[in-house]
PDB file of N, CA and C in Angstrom:
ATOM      1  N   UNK A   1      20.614  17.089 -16.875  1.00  0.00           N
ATOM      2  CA  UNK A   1      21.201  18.195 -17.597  1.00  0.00           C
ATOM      3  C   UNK A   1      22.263  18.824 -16.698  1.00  0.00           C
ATOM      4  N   UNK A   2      23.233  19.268 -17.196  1.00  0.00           N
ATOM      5  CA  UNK A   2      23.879  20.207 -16.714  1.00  0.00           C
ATOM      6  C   UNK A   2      24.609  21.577 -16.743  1.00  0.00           C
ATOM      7  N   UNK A   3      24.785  21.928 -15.698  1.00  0.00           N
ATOM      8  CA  UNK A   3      24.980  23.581 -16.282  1.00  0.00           C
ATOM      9  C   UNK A   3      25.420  24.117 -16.874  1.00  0.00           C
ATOM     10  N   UNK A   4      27.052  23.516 -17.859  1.00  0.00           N
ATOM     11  CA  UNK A   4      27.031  24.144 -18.886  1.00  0.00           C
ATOM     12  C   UNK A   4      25.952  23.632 -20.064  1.00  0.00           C
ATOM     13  N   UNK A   5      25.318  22.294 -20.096  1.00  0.00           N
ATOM     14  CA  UNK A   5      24.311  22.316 -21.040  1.00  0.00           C
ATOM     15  C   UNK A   5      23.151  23.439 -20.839  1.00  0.00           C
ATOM     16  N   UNK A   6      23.055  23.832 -19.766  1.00  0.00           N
ATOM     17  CA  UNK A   6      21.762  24.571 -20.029  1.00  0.00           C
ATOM     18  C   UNK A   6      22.071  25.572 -20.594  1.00  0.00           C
ATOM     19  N   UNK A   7      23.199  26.241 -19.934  1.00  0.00           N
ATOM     20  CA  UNK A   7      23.584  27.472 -20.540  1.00  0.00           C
ATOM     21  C   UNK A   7      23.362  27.074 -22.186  1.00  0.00           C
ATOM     22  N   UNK A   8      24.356  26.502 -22.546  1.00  0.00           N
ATOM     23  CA  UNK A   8      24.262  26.018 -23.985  1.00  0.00           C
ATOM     24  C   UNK A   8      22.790  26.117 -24.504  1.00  0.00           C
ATOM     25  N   UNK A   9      21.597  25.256 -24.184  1.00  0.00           N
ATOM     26  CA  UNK A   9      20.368  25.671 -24.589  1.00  0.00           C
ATOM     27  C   UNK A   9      19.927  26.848 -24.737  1.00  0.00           C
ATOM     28  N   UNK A  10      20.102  27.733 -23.451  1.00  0.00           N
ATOM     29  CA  UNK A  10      19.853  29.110 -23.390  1.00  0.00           C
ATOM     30  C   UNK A  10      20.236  30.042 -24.086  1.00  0.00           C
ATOM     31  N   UNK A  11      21.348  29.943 -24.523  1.00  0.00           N
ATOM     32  CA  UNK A  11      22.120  30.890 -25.496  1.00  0.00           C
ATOM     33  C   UNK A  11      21.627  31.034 -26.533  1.00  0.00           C
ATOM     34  N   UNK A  12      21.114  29.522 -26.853  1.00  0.00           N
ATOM     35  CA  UNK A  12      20.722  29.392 -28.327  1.00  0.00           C
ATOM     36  C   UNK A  12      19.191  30.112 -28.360  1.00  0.00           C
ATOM     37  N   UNK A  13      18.866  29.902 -27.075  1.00  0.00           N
ATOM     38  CA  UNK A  13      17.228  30.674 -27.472  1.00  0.00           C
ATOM     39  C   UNK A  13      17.481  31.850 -26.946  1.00  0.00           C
ATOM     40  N   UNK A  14      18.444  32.549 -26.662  1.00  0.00           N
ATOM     41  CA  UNK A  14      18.931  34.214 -26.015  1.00  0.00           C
ATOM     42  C   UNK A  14      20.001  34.318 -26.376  1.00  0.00           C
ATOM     43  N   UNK A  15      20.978  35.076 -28.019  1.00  0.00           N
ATOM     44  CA  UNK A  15      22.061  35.453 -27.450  1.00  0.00           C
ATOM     45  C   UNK A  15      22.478  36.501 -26.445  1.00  0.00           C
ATOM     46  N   UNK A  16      22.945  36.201 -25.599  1.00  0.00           N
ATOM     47  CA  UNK A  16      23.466  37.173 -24.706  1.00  0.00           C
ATOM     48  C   UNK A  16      24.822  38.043 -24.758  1.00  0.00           C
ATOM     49  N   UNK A  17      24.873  38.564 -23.665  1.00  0.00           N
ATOM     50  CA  UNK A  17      26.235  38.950 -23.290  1.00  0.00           C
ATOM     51  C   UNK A  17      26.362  38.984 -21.728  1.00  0.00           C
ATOM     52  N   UNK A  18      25.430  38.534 -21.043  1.00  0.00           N
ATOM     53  CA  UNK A  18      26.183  37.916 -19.669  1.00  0.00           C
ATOM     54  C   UNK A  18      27.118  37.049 -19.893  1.00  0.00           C
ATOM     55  N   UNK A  19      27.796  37.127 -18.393  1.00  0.00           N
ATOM     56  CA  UNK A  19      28.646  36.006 -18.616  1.00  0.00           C
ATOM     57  C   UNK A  19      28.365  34.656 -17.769  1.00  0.00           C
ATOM     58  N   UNK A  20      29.212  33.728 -17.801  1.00  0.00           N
ATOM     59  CA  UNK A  20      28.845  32.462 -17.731  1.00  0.00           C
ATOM     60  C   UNK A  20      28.576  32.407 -16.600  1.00  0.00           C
ATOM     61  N   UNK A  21      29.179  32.816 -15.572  1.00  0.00           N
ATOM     62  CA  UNK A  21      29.296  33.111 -14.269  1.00  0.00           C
ATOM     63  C   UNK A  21      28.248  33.266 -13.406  1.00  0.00           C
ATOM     64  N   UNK A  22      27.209  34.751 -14.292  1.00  0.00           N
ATOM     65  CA  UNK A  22      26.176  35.113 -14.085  1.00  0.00           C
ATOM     66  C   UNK A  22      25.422  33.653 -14.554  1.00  0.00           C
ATOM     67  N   UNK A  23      25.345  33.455 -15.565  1.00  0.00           N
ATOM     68  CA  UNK A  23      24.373  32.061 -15.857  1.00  0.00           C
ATOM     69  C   UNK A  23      24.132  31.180 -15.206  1.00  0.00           C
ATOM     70  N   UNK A  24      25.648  31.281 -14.170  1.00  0.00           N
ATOM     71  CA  UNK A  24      25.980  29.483 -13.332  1.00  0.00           C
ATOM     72  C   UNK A  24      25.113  30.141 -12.274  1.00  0.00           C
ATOM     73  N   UNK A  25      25.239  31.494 -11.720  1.00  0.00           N
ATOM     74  CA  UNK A  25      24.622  31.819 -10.405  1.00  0.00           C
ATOM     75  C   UNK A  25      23.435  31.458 -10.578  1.00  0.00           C
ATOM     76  N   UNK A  26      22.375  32.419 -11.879  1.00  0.00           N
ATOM     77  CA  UNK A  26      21.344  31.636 -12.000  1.00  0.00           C
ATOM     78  C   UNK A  26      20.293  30.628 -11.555  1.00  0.00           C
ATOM     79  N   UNK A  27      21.276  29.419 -12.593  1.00  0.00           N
ATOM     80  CA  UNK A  27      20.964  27.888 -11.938  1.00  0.00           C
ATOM     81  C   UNK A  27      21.278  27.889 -10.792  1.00  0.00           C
ATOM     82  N   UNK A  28      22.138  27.938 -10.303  1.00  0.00           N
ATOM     83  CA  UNK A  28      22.382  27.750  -9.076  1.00  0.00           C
ATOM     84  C   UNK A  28      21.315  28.012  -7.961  1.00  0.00           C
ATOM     85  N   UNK A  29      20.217  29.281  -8.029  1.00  0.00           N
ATOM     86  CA  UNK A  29      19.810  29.798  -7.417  1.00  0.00           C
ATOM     87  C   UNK A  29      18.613  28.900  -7.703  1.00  0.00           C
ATOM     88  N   UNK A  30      18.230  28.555  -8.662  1.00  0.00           N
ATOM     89  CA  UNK A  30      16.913  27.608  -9.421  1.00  0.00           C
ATOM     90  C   UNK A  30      17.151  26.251  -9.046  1.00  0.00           C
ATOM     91  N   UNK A  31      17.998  25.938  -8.613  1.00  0.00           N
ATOM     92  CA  UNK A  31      18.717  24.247  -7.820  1.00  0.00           C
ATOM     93  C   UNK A  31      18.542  24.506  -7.239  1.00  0.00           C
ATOM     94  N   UNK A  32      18.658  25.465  -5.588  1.00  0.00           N
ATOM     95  CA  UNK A  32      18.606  25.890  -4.404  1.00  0.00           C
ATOM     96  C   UNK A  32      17.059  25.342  -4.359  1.00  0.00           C
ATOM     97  N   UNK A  33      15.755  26.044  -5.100  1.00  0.00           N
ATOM     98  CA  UNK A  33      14.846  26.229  -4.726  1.00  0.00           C
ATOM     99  C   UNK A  33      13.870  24.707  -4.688  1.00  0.00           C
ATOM    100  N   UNK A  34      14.871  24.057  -6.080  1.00  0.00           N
ATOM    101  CA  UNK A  34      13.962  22.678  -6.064  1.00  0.00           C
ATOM    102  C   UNK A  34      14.571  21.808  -5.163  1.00  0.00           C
ATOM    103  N   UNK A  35      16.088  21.981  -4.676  1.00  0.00           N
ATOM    104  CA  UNK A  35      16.530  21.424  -3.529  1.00  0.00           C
ATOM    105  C   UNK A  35      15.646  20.956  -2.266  1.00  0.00           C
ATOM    106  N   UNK A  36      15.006  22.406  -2.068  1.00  0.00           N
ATOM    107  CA  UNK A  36      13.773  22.630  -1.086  1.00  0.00           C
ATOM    108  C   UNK A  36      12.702  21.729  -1.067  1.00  0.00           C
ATOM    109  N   UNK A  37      12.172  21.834  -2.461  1.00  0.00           N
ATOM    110  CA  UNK A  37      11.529  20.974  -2.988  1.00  0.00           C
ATOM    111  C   UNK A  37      11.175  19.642  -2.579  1.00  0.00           C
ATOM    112  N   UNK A  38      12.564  18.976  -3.169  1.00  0.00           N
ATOM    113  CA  UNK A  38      12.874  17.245  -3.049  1.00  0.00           C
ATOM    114  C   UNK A  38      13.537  17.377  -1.288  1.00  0.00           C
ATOM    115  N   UNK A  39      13.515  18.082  -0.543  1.00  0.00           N
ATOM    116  CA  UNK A  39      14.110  18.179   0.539  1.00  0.00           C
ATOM    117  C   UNK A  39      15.249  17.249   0.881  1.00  0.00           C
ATOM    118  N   UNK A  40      16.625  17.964  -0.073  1.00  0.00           N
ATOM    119  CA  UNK A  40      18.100  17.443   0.075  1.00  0.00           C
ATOM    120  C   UNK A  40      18.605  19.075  -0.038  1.00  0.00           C
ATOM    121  N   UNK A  41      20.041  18.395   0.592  1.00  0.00           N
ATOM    122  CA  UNK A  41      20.509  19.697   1.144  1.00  0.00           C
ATOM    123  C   UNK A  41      20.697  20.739   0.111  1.00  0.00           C
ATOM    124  N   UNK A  42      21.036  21.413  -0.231  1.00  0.00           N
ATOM    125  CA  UNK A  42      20.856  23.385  -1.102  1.00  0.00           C
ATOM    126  C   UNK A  42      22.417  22.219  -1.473  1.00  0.00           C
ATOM    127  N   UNK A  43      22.646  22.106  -3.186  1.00  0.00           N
ATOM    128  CA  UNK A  43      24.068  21.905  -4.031  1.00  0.00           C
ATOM    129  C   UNK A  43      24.706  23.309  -3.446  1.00  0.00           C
ATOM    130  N   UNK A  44      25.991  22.809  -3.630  1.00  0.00           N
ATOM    131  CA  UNK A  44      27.145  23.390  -3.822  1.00  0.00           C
ATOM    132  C   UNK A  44      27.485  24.359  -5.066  1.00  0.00           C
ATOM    133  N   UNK A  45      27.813  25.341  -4.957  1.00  0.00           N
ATOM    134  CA  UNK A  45      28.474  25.937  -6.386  1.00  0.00           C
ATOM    135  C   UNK A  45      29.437  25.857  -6.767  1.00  0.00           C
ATOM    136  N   UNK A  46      29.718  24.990  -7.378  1.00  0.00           N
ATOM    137  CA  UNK A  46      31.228  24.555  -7.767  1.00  0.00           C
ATOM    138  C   UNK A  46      31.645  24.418  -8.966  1.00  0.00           C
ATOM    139  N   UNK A  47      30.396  25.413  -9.952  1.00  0.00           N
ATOM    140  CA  UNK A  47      30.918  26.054 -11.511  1.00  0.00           C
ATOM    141  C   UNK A  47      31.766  27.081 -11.333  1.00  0.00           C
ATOM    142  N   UNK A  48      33.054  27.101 -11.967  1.00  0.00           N
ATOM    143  CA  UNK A  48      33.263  26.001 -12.536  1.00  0.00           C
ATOM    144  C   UNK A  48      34.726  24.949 -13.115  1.00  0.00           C
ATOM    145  N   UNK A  49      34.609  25.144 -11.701  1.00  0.00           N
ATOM    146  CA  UNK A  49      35.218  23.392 -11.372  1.00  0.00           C
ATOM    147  C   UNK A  49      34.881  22.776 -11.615  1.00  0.00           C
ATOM    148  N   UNK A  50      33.547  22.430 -11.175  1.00  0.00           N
ATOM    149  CA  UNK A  50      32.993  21.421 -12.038  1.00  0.00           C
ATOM    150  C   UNK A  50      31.737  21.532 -12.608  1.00  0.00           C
ATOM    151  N   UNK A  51      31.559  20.745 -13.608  1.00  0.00           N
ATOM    152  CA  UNK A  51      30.154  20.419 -14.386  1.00  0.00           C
ATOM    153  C   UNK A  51      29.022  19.949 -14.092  1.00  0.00           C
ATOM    154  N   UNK A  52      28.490  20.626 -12.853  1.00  0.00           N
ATOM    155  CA  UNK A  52      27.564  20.075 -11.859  1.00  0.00           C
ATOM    156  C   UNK A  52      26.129  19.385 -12.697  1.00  0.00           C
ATOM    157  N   UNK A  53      25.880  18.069 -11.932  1.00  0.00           N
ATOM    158  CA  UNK A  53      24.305  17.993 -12.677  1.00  0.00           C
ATOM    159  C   UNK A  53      23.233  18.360 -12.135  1.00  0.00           C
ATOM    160  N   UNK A  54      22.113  19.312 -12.562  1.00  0.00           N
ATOM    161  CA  UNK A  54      20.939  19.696 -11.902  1.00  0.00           C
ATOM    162  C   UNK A  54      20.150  18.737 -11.672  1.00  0.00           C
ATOM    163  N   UNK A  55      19.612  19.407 -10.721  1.00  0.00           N
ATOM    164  CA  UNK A  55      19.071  18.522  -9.688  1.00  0.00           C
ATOM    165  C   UNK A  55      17.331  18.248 -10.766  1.00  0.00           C
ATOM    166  N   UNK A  56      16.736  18.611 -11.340  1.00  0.00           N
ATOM    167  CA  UNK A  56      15.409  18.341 -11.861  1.00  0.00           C
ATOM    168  C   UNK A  56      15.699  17.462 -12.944  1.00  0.00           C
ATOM    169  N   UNK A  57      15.037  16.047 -13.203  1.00  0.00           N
ATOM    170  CA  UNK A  57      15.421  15.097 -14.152  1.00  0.00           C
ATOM    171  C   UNK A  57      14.664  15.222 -15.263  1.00  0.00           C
ATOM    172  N   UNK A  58      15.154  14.894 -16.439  1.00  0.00           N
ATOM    173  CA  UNK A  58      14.218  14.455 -17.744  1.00  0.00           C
ATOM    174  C   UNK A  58      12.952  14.295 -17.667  1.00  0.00           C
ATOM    175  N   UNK A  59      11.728  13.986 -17.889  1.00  0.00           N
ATOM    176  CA  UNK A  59      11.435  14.990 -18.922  1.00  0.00           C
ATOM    177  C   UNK A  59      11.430  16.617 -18.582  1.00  0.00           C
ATOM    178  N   UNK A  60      11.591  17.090 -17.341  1.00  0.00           N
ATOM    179  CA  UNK A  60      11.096  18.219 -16.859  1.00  0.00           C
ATOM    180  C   UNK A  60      12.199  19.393 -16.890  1.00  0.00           C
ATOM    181  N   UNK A  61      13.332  19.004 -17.124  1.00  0.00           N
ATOM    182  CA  UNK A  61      15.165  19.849 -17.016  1.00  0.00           C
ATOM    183  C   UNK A  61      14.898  20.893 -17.932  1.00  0.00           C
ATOM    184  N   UNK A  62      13.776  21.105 -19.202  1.00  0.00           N
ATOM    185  CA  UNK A  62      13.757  22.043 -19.758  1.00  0.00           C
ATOM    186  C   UNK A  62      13.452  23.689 -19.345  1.00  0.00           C
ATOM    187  N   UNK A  63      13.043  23.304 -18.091  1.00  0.00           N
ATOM    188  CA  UNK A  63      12.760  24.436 -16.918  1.00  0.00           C
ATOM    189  C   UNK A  63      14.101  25.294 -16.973  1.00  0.00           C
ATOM    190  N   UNK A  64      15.134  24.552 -16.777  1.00  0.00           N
ATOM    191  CA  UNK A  64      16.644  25.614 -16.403  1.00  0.00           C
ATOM    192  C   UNK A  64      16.676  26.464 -17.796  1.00  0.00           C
ATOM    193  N   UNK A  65      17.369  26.334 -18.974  1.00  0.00           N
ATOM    194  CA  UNK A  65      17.197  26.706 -19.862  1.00  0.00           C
ATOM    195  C   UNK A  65      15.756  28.457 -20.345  1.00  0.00           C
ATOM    196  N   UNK A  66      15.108  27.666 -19.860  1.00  0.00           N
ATOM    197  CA  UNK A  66      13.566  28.450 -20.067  1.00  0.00           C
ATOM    198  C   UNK A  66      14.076  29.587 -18.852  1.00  0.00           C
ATOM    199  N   UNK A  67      14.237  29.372 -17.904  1.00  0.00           N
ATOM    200  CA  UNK A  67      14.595  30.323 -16.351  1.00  0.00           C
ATOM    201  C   UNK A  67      15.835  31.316 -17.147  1.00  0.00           C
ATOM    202  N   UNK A  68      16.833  30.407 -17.361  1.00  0.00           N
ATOM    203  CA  UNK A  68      18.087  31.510 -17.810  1.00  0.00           C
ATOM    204  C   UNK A  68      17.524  32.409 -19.105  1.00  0.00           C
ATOM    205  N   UNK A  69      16.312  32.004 -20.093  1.00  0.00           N
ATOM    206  CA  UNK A  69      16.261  32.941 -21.072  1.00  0.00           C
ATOM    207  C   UNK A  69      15.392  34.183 -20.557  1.00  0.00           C
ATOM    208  N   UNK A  70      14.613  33.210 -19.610  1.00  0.00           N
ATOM    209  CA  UNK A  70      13.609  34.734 -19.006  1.00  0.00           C
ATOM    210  C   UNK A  70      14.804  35.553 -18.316  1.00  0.00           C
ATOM    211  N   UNK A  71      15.899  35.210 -17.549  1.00  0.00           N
ATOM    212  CA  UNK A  71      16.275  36.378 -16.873  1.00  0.00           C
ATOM    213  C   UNK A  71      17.383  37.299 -17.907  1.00  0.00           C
ATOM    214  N   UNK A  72      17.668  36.556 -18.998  1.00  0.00           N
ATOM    215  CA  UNK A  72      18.323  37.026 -19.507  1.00  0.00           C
ATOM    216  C   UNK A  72      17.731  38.510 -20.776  1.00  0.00           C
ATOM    217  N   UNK A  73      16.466  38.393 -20.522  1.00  0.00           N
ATOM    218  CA  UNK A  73      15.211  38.897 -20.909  1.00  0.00           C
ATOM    219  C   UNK A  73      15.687  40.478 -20.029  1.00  0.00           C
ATOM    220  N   UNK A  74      15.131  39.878 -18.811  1.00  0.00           N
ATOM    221  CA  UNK A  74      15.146  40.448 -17.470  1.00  0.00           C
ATOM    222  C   UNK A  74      16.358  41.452 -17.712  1.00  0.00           C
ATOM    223  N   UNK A  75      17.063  41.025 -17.744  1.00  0.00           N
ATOM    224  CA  UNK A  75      18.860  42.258 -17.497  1.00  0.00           C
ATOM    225  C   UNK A  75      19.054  42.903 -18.717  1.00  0.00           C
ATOM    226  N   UNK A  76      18.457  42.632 -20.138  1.00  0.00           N
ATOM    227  CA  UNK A  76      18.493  43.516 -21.201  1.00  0.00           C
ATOM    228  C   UNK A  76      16.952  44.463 -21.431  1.00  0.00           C
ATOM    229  N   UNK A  77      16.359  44.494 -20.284  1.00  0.00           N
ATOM    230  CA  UNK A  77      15.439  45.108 -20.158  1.00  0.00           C
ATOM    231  C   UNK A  77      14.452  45.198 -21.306  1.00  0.00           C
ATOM    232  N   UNK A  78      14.049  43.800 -21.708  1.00  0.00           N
ATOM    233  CA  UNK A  78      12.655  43.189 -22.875  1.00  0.00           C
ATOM    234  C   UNK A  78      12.015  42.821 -21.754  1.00  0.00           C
ATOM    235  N   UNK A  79      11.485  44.000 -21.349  1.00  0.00           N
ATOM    236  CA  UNK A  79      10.264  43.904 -20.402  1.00  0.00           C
ATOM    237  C   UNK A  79       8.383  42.749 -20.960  1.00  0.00           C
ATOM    238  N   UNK A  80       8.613  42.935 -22.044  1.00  0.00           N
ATOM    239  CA  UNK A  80       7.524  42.157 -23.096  1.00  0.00           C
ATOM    240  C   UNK A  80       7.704  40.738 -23.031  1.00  0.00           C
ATOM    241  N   UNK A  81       9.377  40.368 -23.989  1.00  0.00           N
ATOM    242  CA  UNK A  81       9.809  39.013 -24.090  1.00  0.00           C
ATOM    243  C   UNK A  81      10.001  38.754 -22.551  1.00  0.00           C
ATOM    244  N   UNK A  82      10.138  39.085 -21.531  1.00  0.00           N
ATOM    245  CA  UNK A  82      10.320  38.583 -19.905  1.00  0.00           C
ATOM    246  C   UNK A  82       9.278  38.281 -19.275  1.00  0.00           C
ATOM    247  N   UNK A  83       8.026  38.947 -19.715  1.00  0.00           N
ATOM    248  CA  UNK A  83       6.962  38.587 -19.228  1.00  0.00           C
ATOM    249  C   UNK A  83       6.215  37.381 -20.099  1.00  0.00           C
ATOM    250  N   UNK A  84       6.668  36.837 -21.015  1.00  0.00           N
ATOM    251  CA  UNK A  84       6.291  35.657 -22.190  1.00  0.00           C
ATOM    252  C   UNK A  84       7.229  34.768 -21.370  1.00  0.00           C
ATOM    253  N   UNK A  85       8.449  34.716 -21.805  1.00  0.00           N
ATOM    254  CA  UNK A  85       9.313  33.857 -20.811  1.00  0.00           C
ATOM    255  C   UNK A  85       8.892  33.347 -19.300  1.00  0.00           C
ATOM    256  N   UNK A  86       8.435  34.309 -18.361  1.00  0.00           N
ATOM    257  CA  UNK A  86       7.929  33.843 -17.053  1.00  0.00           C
ATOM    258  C   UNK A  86       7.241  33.095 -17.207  1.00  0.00           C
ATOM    259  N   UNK A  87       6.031  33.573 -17.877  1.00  0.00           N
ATOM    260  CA  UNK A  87       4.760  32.501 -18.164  1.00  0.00           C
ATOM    261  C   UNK A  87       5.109  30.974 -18.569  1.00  0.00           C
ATOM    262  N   UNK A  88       6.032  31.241 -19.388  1.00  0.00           N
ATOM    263  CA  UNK A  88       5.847  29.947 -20.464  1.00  0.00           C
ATOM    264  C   UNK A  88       7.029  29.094 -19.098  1.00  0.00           C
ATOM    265  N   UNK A  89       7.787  29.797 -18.851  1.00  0.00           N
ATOM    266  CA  UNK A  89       8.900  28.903 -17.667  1.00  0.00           C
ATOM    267  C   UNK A  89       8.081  28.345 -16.022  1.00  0.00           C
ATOM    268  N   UNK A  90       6.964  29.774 -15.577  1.00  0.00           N
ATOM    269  CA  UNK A  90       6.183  29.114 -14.625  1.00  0.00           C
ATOM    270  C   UNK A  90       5.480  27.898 -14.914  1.00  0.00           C
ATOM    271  N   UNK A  91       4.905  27.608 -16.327  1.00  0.00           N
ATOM    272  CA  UNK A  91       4.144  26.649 -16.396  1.00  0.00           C
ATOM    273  C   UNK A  91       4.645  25.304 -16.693  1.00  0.00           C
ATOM    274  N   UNK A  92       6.422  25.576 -16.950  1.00  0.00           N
ATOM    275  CA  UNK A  92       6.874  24.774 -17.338  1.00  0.00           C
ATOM    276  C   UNK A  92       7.307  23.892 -15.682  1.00  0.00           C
ATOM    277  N   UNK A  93       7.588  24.959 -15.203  1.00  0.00           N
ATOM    278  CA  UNK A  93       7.903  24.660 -13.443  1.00  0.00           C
ATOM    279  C   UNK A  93       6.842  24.229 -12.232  1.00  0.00           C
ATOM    280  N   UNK A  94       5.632  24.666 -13.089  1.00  0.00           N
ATOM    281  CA  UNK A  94       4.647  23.992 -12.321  1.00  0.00           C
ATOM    282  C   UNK A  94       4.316  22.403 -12.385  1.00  0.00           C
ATOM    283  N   UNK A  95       4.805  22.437 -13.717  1.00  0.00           N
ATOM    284  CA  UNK A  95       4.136  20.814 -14.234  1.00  0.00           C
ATOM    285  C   UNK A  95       5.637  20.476 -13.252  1.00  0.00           C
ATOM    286  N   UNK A  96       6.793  20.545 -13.364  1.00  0.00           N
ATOM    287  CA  UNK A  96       7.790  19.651 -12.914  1.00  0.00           C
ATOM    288  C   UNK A  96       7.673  19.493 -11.694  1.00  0.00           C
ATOM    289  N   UNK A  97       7.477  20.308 -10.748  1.00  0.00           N
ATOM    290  CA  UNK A  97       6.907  19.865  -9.633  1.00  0.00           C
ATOM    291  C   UNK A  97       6.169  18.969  -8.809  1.00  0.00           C
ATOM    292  N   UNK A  98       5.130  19.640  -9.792  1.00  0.00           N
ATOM    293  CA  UNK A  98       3.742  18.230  -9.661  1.00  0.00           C
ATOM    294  C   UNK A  98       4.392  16.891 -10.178  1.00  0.00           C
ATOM    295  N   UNK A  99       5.023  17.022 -10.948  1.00  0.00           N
ATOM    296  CA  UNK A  99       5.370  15.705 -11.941  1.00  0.00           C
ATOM    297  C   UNK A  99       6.270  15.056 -10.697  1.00  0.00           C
ATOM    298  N   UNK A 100       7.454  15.475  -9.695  1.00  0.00           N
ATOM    299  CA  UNK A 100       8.205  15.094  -9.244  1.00  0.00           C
ATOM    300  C   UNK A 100       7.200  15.016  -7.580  1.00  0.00           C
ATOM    301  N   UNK A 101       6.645  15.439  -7.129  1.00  0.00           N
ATOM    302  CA  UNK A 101       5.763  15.385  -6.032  1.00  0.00           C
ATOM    303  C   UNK A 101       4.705  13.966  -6.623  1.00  0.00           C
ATOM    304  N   UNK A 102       4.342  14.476  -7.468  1.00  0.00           N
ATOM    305  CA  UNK A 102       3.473  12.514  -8.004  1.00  0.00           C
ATOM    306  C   UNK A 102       4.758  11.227  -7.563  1.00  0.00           C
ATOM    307  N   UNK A 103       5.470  11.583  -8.142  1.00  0.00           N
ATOM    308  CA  UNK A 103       6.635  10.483  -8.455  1.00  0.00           C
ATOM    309  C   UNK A 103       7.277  10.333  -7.299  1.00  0.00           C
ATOM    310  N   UNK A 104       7.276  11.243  -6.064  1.00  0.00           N
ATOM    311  CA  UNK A 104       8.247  10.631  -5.239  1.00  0.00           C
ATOM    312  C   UNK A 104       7.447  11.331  -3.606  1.00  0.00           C
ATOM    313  N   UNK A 105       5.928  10.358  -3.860  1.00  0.00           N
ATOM    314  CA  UNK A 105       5.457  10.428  -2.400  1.00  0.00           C
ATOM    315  C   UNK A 105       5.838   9.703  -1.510  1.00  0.00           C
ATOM    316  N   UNK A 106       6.000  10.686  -0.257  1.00  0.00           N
ATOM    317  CA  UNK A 106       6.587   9.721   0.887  1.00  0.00           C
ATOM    318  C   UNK A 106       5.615   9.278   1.458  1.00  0.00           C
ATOM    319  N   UNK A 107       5.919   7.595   2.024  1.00  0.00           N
ATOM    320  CA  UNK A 107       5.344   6.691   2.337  1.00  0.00           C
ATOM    321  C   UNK A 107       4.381   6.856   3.263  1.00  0.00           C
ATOM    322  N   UNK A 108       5.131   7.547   4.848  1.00  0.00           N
ATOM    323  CA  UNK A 108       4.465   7.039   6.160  1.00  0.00           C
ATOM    324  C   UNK A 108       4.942   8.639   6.567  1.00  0.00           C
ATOM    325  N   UNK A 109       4.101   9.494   7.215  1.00  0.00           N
ATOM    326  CA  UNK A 109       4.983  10.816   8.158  1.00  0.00           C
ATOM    327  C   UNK A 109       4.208  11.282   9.492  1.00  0.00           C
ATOM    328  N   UNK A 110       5.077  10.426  10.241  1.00  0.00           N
ATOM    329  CA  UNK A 110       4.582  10.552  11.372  1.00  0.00           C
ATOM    330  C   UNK A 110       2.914   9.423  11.676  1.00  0.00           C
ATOM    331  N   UNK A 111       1.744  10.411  12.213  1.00  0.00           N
ATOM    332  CA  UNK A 111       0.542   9.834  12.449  1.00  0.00           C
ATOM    333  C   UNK A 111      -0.448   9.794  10.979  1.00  0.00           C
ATOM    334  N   UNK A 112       0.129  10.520  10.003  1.00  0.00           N
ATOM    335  CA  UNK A 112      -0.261  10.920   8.444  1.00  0.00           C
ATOM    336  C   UNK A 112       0.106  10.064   7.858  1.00  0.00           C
ATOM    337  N   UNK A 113      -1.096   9.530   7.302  1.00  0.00           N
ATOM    338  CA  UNK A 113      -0.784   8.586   5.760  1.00  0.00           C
ATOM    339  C   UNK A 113      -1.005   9.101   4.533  1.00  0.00           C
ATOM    340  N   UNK A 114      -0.272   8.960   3.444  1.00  0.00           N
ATOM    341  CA  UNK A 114      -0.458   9.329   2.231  1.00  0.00           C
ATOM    342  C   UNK A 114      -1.333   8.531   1.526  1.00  0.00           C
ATOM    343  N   UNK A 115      -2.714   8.988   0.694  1.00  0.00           N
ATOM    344  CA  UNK A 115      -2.848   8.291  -0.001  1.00  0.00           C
ATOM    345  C   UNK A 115      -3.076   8.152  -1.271  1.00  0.00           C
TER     346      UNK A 115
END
């Protein structure tokens, strides 16, 4: 997915009135963290120049989308709908995690074996 697609998703489940800008920071900040994650370096922000692709793959990308509606929750102060949004986006972010930690155990680290 990418960031103007998510935005695009998001909108549709939040109209807003942030601007895009704010949206790209967002993601941006939600790439940073799974960056960490998959341990590769923190992306670049380079919305928008360009049409960056996020870093979390199919089936699990529905996370960005879900993140931008909770915060967009967040800054029009639907203290109710923000706290539904967290939930439903933490759980969506928990599974992707796990899902991407299953999928991409490292082999050998150090005197530690995975098994």
């Amino acid at each position: 997915m990418t960031v103007t697609e998510a935005m695009a998703k998001a909108d549709e489940l939040r109209p807003n009135t942030l601007t895009e800008e704010q949206k790209a920071r967002f993601l941006y900040e939600l790439d940073c963290d799974i960056a960490d994650l998959q341990g590769v370096d923190q992306p670049a922000f380079i919305w928008p120049k360009e049409d960056a692709t996020l870093l979390m793959e199919a089936p699990h990308d529905n996370i960005y989308p879900l993140y931008l509606a909770a915060q967009i929750d967040y800054y029009n102060q639907e203290s109710a709908m923000y706290a539904n949004d967290m939930a439903i986006f933490n759980n969506a972010y928990n599974d992707a995690r796990s899902w991407w930690r299953r999928n991409n155990v490292p082999q050998n680290k150090g005197n530690w074996k995975v098994m």
